[in-house]
C-alpha atoms as a PDB file:
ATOM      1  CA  UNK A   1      93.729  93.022 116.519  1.00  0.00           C
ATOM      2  CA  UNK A   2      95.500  96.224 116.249  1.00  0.00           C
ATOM      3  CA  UNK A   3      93.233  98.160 114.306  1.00  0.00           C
ATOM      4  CA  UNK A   4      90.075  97.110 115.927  1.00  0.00           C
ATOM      5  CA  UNK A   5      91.685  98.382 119.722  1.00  0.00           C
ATOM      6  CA  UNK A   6      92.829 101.403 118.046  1.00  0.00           C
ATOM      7  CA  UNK A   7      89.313 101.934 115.985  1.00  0.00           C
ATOM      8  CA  UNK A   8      87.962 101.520 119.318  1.00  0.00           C
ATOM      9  CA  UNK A   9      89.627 103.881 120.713  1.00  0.00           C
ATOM     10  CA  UNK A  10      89.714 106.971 118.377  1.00  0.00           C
ATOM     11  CA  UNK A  11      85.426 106.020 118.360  1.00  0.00           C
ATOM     12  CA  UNK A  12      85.567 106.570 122.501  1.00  0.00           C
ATOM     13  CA  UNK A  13      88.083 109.533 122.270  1.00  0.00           C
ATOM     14  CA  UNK A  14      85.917 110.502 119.418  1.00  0.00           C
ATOM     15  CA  UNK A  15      82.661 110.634 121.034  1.00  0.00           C
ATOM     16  CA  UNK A  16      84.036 112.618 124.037  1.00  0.00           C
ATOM     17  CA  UNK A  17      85.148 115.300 121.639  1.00  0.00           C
ATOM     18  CA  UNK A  18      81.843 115.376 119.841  1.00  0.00           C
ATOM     19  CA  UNK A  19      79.773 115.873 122.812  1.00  0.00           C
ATOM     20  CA  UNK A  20      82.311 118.559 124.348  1.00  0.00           C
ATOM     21  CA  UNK A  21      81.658 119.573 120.723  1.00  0.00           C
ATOM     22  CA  UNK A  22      85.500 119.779 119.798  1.00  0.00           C
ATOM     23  CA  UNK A  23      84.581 117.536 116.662  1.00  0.00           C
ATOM     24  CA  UNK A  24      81.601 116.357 114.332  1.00  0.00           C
ATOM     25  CA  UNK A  25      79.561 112.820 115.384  1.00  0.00           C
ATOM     26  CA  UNK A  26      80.908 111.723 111.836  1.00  0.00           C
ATOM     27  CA  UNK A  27      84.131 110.538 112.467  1.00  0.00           C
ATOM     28  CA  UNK A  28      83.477 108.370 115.887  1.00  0.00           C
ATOM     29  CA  UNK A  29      80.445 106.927 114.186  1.00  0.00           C
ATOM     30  CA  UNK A  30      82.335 105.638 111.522  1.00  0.00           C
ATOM     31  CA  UNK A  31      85.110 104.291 113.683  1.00  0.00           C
ATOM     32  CA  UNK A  32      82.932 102.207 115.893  1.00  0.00           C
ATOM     33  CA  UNK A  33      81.681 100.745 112.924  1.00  0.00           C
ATOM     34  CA  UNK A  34      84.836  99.993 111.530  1.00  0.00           C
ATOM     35  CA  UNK A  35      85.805  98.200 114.814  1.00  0.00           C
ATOM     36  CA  UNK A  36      82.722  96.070 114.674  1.00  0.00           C
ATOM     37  CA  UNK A  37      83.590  94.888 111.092  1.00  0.00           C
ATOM     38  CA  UNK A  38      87.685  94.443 111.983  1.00  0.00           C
ATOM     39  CA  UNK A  39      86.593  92.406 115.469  1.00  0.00           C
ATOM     40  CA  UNK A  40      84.173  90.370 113.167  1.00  0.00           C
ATOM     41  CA  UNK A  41      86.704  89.643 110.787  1.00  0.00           C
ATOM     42  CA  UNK A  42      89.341  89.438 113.275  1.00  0.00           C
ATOM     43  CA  UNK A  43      86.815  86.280 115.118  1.00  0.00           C
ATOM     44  CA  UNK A  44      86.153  84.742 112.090  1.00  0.00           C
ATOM     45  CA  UNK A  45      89.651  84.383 111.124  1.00  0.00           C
ATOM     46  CA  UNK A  46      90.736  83.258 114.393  1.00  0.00           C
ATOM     47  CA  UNK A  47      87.864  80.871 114.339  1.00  0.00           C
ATOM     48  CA  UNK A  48      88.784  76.766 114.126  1.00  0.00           C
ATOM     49  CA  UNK A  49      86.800  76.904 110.965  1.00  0.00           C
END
């Protein structure tokens, strides 16, 4: 849980630097993709399954 709120936010953080153009696109891109995969992993563990 902790590494998909803190993917999450270095992707929003991330994305205001990029379009204030402080930083590349690169890195938030790959951090909000990295939170999608941890909070799908993160759901299917938690899952009754």
């Amino acid at each position: 849980m902790l590494a998909t709120g803190g993917l999450a936010v270095v992707a929003v953080v991330g994305i205001v630097l990029a379009i204030a153009g402080a930083i590349g696109g690169t890195i938030p891109v790959l951090a909000a993709i990295l939170a999608v995969v941890c909070g799908l992993l993160l759901r299917r563990a938690l899952s009754g399954r």
